[in-house]
N, C-alpha and C. Protein backbone atom coordinates (compact mmCIF):
# COMPACT_ATOMS: atom_id res chain seq x y z
N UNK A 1 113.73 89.18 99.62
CA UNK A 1 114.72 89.96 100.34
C UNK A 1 114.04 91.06 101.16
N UNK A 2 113.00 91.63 101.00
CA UNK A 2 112.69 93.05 101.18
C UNK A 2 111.71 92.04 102.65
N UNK A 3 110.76 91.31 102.19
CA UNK A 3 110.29 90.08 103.28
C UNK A 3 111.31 89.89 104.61
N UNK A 4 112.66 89.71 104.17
CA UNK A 4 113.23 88.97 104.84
C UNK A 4 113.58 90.06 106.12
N UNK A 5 114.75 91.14 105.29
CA UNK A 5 114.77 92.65 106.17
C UNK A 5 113.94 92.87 106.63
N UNK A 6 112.60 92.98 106.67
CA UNK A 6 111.87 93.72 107.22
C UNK A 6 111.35 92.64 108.36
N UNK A 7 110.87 91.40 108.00
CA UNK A 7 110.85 90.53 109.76
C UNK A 7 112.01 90.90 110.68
N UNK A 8 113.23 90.17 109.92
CA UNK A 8 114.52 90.36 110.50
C UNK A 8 114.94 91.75 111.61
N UNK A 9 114.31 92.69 111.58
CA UNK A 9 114.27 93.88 111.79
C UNK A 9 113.63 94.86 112.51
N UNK A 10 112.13 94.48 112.04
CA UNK A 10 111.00 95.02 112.77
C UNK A 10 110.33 93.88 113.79
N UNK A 11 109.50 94.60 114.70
CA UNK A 11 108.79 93.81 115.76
C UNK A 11 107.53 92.91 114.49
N UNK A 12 106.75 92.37 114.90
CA UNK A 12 105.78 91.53 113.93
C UNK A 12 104.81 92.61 113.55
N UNK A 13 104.32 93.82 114.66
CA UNK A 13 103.21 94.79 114.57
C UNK A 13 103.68 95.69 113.43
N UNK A 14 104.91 95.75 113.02
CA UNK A 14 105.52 96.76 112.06
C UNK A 14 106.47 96.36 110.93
N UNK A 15 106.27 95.05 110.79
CA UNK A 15 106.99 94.65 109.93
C UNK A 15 106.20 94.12 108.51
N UNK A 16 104.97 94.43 108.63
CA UNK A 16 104.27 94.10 107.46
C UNK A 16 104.40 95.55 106.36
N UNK A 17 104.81 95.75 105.31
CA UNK A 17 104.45 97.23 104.72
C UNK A 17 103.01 96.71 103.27
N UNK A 18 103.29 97.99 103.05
CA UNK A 18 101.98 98.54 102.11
C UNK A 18 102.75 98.05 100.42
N UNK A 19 101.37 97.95 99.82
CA UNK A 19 101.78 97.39 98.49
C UNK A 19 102.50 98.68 97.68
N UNK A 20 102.87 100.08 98.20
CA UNK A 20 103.24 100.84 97.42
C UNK A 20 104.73 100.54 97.83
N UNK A 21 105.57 100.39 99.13
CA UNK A 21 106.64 100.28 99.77
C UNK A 21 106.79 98.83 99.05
N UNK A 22 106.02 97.61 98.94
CA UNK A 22 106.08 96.36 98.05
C UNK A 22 106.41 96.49 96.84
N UNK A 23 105.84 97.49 95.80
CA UNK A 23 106.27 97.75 94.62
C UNK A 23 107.50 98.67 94.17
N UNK A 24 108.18 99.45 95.30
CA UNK A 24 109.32 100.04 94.95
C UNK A 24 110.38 99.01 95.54
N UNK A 25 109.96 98.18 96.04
CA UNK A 25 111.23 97.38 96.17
C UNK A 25 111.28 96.01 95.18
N UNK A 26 110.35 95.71 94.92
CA UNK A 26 110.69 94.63 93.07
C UNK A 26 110.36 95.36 92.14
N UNK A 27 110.66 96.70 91.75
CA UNK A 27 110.76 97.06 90.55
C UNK A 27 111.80 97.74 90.79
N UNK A 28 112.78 97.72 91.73
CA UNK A 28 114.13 98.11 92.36
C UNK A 28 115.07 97.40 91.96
N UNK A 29 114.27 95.92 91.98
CA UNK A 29 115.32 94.96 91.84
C UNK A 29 115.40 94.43 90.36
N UNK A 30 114.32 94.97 89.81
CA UNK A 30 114.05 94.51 88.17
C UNK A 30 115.11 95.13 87.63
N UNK A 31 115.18 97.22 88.12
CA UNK A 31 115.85 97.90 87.16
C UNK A 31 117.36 97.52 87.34
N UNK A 32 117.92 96.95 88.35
CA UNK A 32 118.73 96.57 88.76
C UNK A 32 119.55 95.50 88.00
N UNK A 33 118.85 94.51 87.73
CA UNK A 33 118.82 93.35 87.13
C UNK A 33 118.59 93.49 85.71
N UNK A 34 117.91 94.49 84.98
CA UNK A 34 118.14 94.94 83.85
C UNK A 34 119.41 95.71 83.65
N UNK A 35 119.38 96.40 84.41
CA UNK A 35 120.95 97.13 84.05
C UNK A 35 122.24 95.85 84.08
N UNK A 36 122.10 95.42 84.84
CA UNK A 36 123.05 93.99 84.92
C UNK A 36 123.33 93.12 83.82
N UNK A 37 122.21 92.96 83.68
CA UNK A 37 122.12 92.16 81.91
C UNK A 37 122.66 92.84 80.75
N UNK A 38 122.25 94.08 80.84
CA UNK A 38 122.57 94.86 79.69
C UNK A 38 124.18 95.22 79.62
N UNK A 39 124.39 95.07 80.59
CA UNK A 39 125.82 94.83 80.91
C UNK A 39 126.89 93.69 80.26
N UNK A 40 125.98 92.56 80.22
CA UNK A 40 126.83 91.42 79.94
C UNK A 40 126.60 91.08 78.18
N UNK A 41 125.36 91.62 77.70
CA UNK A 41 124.54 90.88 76.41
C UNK A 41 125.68 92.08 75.65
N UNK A 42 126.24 91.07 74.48
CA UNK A 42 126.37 91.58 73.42
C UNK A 42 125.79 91.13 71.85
N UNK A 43 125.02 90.83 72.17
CA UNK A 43 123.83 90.61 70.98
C UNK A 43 122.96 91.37 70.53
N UNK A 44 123.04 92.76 69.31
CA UNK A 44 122.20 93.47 69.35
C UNK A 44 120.72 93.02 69.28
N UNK A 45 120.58 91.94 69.50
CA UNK A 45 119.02 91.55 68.84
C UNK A 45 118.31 91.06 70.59
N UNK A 46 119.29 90.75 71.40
CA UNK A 46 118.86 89.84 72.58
C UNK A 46 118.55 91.43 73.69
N UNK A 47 119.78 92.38 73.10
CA UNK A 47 119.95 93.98 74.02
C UNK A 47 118.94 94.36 73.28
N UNK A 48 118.10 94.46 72.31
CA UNK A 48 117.37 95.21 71.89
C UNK A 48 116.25 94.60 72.47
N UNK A 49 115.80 93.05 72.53
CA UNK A 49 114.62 92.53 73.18
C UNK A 49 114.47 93.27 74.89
N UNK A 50 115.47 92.84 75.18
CA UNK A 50 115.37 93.57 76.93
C UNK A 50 115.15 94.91 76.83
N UNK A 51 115.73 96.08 76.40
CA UNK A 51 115.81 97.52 76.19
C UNK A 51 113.99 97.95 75.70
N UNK A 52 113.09 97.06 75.00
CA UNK A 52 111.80 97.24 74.75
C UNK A 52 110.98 96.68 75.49
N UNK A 53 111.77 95.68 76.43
CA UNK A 53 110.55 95.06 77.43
C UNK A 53 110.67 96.25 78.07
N UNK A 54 111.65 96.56 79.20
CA UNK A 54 111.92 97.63 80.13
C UNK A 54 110.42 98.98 79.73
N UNK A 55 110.89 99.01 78.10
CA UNK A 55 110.70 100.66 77.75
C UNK A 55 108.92 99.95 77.97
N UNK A 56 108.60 99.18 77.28
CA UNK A 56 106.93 98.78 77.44
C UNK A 56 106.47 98.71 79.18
N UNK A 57 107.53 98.50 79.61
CA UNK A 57 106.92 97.79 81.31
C UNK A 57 106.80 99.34 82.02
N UNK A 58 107.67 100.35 81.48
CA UNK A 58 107.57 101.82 81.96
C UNK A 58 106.13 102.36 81.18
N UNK A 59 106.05 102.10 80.13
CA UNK A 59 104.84 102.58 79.42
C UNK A 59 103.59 102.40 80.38
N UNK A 60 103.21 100.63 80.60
CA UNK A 60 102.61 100.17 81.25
C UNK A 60 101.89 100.82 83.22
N UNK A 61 103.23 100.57 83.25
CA UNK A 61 103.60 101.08 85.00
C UNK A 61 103.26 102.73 84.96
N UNK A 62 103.89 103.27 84.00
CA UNK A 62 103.81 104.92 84.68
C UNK A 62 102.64 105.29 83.77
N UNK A 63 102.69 105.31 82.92
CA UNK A 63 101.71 105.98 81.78
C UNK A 63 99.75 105.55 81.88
N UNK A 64 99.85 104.01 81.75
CA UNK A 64 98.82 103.52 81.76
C UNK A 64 98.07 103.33 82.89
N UNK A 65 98.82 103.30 84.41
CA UNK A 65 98.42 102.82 85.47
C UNK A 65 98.04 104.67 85.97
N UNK A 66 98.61 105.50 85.19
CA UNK A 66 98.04 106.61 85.60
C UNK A 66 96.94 107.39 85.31
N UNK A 67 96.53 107.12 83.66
CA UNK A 67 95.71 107.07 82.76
C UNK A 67 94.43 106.49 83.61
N UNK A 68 94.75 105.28 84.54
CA UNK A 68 94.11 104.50 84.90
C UNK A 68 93.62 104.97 86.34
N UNK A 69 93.94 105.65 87.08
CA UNK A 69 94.10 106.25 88.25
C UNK A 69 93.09 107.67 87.97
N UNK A 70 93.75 108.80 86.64
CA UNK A 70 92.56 109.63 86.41
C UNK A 70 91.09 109.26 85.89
N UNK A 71 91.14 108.25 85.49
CA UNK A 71 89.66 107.44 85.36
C UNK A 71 89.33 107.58 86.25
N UNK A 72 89.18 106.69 87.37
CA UNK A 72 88.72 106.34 88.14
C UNK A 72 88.56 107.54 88.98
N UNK A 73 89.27 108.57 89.01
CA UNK A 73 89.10 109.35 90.20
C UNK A 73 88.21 110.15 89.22
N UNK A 74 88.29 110.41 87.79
CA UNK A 74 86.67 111.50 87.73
C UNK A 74 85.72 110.85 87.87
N UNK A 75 85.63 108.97 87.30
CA UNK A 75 84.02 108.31 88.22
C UNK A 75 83.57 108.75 89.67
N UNK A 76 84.54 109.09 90.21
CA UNK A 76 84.26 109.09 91.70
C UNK A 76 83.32 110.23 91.85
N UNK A 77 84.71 111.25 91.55
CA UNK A 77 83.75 112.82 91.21
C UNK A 77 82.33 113.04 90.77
N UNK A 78 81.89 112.52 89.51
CA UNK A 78 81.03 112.42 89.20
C UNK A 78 79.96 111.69 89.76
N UNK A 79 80.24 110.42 90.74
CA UNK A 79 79.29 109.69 91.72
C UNK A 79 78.79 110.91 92.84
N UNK A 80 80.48 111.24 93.23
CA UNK A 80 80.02 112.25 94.50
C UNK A 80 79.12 113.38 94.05
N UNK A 81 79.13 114.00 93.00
CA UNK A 81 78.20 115.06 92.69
C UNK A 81 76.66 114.79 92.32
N UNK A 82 76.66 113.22 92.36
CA UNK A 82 75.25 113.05 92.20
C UNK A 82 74.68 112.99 90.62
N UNK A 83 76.14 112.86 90.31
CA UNK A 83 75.66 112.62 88.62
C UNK A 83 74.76 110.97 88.32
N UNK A 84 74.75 110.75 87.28
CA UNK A 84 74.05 109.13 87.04
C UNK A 84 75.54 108.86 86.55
N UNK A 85 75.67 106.90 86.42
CA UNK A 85 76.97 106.73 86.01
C UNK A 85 76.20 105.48 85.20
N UNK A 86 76.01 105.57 84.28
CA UNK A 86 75.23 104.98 83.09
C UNK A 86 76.57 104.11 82.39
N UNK A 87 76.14 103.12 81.67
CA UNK A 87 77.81 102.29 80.79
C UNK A 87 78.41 103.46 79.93
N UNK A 88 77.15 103.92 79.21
CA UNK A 88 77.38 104.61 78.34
C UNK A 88 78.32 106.15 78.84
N UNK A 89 78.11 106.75 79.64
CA UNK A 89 78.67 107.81 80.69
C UNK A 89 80.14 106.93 81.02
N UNK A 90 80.37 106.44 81.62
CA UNK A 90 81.62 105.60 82.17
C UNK A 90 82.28 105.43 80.95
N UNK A 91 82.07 105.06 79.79
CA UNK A 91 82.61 104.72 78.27
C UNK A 91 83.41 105.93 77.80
N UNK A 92 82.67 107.16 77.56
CA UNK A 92 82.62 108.56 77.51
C UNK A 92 83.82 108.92 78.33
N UNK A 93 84.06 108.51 79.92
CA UNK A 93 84.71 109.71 80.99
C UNK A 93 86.21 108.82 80.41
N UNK A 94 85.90 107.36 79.96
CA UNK A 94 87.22 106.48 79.97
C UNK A 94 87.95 106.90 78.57
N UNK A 95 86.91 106.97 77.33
CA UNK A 95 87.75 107.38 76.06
C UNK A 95 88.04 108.75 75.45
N UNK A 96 87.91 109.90 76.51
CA UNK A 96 88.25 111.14 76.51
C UNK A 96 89.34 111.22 77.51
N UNK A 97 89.17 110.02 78.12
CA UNK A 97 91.21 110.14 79.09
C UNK A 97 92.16 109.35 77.84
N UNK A 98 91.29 107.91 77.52
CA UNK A 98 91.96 107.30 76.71
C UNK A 98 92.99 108.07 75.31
N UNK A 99 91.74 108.79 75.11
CA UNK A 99 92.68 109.47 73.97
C UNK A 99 93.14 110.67 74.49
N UNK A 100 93.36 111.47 75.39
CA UNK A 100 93.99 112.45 75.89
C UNK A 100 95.58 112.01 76.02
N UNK A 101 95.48 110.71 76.58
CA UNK A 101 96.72 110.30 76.51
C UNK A 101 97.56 109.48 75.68
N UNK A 102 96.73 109.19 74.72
CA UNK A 102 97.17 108.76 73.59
C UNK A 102 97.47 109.66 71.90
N UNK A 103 97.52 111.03 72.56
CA UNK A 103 97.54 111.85 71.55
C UNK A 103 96.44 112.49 70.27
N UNK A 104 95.21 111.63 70.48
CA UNK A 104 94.31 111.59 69.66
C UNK A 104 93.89 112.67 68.75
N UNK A 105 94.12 113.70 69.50
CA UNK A 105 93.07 115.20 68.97
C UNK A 105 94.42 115.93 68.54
N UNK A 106 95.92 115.23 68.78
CA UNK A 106 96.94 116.07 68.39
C UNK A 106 97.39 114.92 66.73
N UNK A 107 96.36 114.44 66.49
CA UNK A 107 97.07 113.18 65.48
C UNK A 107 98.14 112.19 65.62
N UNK A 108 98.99 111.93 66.86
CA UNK A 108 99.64 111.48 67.15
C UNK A 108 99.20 109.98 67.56
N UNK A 109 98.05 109.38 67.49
CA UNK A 109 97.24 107.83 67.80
C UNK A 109 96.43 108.34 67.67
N UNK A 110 95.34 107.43 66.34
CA UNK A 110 94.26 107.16 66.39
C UNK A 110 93.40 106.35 67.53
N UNK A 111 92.70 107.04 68.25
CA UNK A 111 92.13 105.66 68.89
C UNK A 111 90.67 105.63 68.97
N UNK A 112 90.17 104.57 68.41
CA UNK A 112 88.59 104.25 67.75
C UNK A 112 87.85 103.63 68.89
N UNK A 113 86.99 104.29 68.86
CA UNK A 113 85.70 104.32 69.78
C UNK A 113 85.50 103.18 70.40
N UNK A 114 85.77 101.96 70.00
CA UNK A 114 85.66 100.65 70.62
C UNK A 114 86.27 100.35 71.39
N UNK A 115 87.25 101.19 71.84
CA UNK A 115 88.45 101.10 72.88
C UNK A 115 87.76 101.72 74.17
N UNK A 116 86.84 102.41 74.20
CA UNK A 116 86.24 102.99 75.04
C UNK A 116 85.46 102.11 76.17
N UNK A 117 84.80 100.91 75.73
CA UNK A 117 84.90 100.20 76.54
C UNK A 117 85.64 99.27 77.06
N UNK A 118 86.87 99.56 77.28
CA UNK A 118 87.77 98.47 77.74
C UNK A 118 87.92 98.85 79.28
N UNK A 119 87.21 99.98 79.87
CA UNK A 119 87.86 99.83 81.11
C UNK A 119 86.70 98.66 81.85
N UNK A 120 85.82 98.22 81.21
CA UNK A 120 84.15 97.22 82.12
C UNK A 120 85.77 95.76 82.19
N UNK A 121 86.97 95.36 81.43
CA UNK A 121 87.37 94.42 81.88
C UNK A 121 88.78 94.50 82.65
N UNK A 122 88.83 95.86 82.77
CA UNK A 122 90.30 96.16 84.08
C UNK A 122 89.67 95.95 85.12
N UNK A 123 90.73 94.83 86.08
CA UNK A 123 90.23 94.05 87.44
C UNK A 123 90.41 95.32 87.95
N UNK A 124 91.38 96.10 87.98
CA UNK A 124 91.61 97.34 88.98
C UNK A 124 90.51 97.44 89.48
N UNK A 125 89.35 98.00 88.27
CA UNK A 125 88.72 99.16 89.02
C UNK A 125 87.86 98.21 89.71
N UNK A 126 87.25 97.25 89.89
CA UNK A 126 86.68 96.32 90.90
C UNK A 126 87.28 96.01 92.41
N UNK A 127 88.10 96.57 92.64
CA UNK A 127 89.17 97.20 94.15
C UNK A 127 89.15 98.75 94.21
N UNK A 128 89.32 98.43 95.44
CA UNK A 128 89.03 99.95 95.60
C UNK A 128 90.92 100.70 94.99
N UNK A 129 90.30 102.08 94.97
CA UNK A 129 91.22 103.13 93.92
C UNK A 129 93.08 102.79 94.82
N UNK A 130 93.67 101.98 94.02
CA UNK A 130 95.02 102.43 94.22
C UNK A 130 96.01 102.11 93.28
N UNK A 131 95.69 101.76 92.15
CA UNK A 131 96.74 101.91 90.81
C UNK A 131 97.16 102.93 90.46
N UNK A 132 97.52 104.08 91.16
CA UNK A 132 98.50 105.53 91.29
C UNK A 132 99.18 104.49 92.47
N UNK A 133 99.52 103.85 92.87
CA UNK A 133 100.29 103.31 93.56
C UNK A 133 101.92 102.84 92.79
N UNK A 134 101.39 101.82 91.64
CA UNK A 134 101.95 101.42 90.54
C UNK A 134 103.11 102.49 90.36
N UNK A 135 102.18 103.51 89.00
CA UNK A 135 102.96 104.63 89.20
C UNK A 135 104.21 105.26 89.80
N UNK A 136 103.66 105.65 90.87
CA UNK A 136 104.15 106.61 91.91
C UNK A 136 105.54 105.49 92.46
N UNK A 137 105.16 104.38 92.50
CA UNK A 137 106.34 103.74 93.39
C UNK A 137 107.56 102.98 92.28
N UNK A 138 106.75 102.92 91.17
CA UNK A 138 107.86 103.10 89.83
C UNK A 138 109.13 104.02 89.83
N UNK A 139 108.34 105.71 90.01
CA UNK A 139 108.84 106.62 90.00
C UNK A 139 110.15 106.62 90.77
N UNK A 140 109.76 105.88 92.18
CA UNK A 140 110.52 106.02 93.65
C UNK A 140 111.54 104.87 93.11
N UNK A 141 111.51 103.94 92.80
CA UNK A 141 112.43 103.16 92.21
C UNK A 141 112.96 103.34 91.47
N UNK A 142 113.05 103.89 90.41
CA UNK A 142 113.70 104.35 89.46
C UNK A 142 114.59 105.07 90.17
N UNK A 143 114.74 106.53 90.70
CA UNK A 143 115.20 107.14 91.80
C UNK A 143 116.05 106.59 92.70
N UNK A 144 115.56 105.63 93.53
CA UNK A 144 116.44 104.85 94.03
C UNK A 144 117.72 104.19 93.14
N UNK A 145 117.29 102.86 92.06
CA UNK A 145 118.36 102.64 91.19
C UNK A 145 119.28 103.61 90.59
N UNK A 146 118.97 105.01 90.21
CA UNK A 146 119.59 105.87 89.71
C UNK A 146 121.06 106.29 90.70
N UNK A 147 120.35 106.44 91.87
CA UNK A 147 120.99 106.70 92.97
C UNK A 147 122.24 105.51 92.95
N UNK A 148 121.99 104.06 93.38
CA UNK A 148 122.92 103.42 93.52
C UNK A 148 123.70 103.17 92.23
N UNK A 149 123.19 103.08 90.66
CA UNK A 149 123.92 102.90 89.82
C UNK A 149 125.19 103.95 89.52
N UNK A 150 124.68 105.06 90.18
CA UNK A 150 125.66 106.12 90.08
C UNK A 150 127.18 106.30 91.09
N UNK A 151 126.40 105.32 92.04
CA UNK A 151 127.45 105.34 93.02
C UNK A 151 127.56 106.10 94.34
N UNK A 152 126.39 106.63 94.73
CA UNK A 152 126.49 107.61 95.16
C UNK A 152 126.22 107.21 97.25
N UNK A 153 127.34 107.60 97.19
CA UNK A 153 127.40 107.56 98.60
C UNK A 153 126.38 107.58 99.67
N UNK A 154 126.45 106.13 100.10
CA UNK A 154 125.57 105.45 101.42
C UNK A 154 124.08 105.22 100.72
N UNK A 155 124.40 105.08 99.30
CA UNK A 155 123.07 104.90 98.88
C UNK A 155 122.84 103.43 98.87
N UNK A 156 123.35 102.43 98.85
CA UNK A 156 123.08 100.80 98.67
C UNK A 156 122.48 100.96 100.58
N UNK A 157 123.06 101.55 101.37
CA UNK A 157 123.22 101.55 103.26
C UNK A 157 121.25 102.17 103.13
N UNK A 158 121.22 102.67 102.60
CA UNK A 158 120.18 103.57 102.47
C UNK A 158 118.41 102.72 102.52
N UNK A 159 118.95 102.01 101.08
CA UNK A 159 118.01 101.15 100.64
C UNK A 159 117.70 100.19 101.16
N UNK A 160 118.94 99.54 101.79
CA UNK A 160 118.69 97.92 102.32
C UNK A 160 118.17 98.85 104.18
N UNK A 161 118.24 99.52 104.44
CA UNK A 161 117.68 100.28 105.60
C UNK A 161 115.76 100.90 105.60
N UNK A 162 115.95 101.05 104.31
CA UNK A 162 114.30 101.31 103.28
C UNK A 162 113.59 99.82 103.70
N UNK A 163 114.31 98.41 102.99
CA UNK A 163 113.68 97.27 103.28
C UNK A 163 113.47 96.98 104.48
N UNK A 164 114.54 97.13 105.16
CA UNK A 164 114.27 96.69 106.57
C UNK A 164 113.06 97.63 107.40
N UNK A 165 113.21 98.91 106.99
CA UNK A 165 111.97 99.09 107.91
C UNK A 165 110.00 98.87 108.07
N UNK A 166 110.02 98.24 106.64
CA UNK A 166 108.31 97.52 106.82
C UNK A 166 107.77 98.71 106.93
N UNK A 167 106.87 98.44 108.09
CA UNK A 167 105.89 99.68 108.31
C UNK A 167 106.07 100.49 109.23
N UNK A 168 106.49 100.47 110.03
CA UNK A 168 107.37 101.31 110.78
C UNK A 168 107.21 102.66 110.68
N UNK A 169 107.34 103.36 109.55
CA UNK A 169 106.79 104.35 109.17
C UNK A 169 105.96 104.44 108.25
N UNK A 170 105.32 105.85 107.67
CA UNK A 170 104.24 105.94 106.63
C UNK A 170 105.79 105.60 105.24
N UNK A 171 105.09 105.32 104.13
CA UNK A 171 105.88 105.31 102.72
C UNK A 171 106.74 106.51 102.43
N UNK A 172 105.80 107.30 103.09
CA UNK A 172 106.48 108.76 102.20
C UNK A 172 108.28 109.41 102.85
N UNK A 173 108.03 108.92 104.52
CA UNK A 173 108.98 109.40 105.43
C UNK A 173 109.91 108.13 104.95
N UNK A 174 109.37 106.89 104.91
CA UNK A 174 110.34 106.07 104.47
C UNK A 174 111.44 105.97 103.61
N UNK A 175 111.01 106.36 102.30
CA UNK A 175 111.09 106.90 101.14
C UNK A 175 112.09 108.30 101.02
N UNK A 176 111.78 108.80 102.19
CA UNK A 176 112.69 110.62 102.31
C UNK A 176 113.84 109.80 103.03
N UNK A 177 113.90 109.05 104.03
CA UNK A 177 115.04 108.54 104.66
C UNK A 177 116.14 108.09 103.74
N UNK A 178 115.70 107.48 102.58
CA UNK A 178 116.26 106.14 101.62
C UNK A 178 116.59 107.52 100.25
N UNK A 179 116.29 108.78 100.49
CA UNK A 179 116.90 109.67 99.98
C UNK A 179 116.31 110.34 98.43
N UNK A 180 114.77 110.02 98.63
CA UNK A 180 113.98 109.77 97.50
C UNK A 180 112.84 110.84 98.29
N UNK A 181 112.54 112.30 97.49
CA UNK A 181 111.48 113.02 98.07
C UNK A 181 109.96 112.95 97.44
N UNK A 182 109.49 112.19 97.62
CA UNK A 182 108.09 112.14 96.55
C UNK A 182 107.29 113.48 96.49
N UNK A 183 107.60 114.13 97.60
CA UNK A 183 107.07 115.47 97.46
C UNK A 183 107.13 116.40 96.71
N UNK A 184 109.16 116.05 95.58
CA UNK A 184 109.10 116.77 95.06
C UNK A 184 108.68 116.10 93.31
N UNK A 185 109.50 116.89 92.07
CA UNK A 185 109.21 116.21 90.87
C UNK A 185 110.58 115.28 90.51
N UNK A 186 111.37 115.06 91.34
CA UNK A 186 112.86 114.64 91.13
C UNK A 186 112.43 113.07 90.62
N UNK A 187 111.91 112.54 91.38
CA UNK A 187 111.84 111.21 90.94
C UNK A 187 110.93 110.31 89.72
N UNK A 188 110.06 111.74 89.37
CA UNK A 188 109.80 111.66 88.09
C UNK A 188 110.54 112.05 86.94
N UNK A 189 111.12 113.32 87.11
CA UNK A 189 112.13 113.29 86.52
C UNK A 189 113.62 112.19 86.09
N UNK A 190 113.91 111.56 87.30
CA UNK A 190 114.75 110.88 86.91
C UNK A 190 114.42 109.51 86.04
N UNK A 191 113.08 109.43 86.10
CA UNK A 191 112.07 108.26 85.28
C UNK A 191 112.38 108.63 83.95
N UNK A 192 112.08 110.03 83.77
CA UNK A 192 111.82 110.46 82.44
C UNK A 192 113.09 110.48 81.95
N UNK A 193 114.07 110.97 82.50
CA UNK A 193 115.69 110.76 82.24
C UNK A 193 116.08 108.92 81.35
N UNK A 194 115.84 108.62 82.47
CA UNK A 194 115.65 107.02 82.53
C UNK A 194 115.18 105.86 80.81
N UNK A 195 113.92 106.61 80.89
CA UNK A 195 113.12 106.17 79.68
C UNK A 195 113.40 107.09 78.45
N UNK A 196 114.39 108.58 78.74
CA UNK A 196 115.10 108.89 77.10
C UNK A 196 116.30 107.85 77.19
N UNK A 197 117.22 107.74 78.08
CA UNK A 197 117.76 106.78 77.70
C UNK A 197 117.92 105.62 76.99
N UNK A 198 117.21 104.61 77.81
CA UNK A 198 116.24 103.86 76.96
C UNK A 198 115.95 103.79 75.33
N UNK A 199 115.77 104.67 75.20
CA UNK A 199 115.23 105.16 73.35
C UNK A 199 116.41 105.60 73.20
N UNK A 200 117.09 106.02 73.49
CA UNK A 200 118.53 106.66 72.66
C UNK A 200 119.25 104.95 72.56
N UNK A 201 119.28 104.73 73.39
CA UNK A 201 119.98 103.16 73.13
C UNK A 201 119.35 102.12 71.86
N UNK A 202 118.05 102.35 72.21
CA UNK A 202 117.44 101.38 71.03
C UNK A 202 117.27 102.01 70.05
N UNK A 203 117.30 103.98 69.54
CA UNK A 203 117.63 104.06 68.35
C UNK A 203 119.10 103.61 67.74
N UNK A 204 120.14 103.88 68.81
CA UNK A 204 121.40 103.53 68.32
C UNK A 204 121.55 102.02 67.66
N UNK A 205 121.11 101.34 68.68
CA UNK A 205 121.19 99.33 67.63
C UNK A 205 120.32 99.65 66.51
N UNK A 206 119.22 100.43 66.51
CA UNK A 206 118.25 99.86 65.28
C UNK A 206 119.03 100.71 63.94
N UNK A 207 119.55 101.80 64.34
CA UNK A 207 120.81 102.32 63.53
C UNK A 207 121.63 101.37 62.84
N UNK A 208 122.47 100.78 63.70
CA UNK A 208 123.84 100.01 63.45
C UNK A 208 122.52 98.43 62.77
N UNK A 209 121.88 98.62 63.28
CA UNK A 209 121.29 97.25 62.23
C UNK A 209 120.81 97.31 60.58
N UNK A 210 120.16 98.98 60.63
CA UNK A 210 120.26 99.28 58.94
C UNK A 210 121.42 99.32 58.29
N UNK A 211 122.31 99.90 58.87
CA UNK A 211 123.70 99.95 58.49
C UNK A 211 124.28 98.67 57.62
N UNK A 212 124.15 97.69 58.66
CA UNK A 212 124.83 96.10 58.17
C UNK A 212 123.95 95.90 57.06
């Protein structure tokens, strides 16, 4: 769909967009399509499977791909300053983010030293740096869906106006048009809104399932 608007629309020179404008529009259509479902399932066991994919695919997308993003940008740092970048050094910069964000030093996840080399088999970092892309255009989607699930006026006019324009413009102006400011913290916020939800729902079934 987002393919289609945007030929349909733009000249050929401007109708190609960027994988960050690519990823807020199918994870637009995921949250979309999750909310839809969750709509129809009355099976606490089938609503509880979907409600933990979602909550893992946010884990994944915002948490990890960012985790994954400050890696890479202190390797850089550390290249640019002329440091050495040894396995052993790279191991080090990866399992002092690893566990920063995994709670480690607050007791909240253990995470054991062997984990430290796991970033030598993320394809990411073998491309150049843009998994803050992930992230960031999560964020913008979420935002967006929030927007139309709520109802909120000229917001569906908004979005399908977002697809259609490709490249046309940079992401960010795109993105402010379609009523989503990345500049500010709103659309993280509404993530974070998003994903308590989420957990309030799946404590409530796992509730009503001790219950029975």
């Amino acid at each position: 769909m987002h393919g289609y608007y945007a030929n349909k629309t733009q000249p050929y020179p401007t109708a190609d967009y960027s994988i960050f404008v690519a990823e807020v529009a199918s994870t637009l259509n995921e949250a979309l399509l999750i909310h839809k479902v969750l709509e129809t399932i009355e099976d606490d066991d089938v609503k509880l499977s979907v409600l933990m994919n979602y909550l893992d695919g946010l884990r994944q997308t915002v948490f990890r791909q960012t985790q994954f993003a400050e890696f890479e940008l202190a390797v850089h740092q550390r290249a640019e300053a002329g440091e050495p970048l040894t396995g052993d050094a790279i191991s080090q910069i990866y399992g002092d983010i690893f566990r920063k964000y995994y709670g480690h030093d607050e007791g909240l996840c253990d995470v054991d030293e062997k984990y430290f080399i796991e970033w030598a088999f993320v394809h990411h970092f073998f491309y150049d740096y843009y998994v803050y892309q992930y992230s960031t255009s999560f964020t913008a989607s979420t935002a967006l869906a929030e927007k139309i699930l709520a109802g909120e006026p000229g917001a569906v006019e908004k979005t399908i106006a977002f697809l259609s324009a490709g490249g046309s413009k940079y992401p960010i102006d795109t993105l402010r048009d379609a009523g989503v400011d990345m500049l500010t913290s709103e659309p993280f916020d509404k993530t974070m809104q998003a994903m308590n939800r989420v957990m309030d729902q799946i404590e409530e079934i796992l509730d009503r399932k001790e219950r029975k």
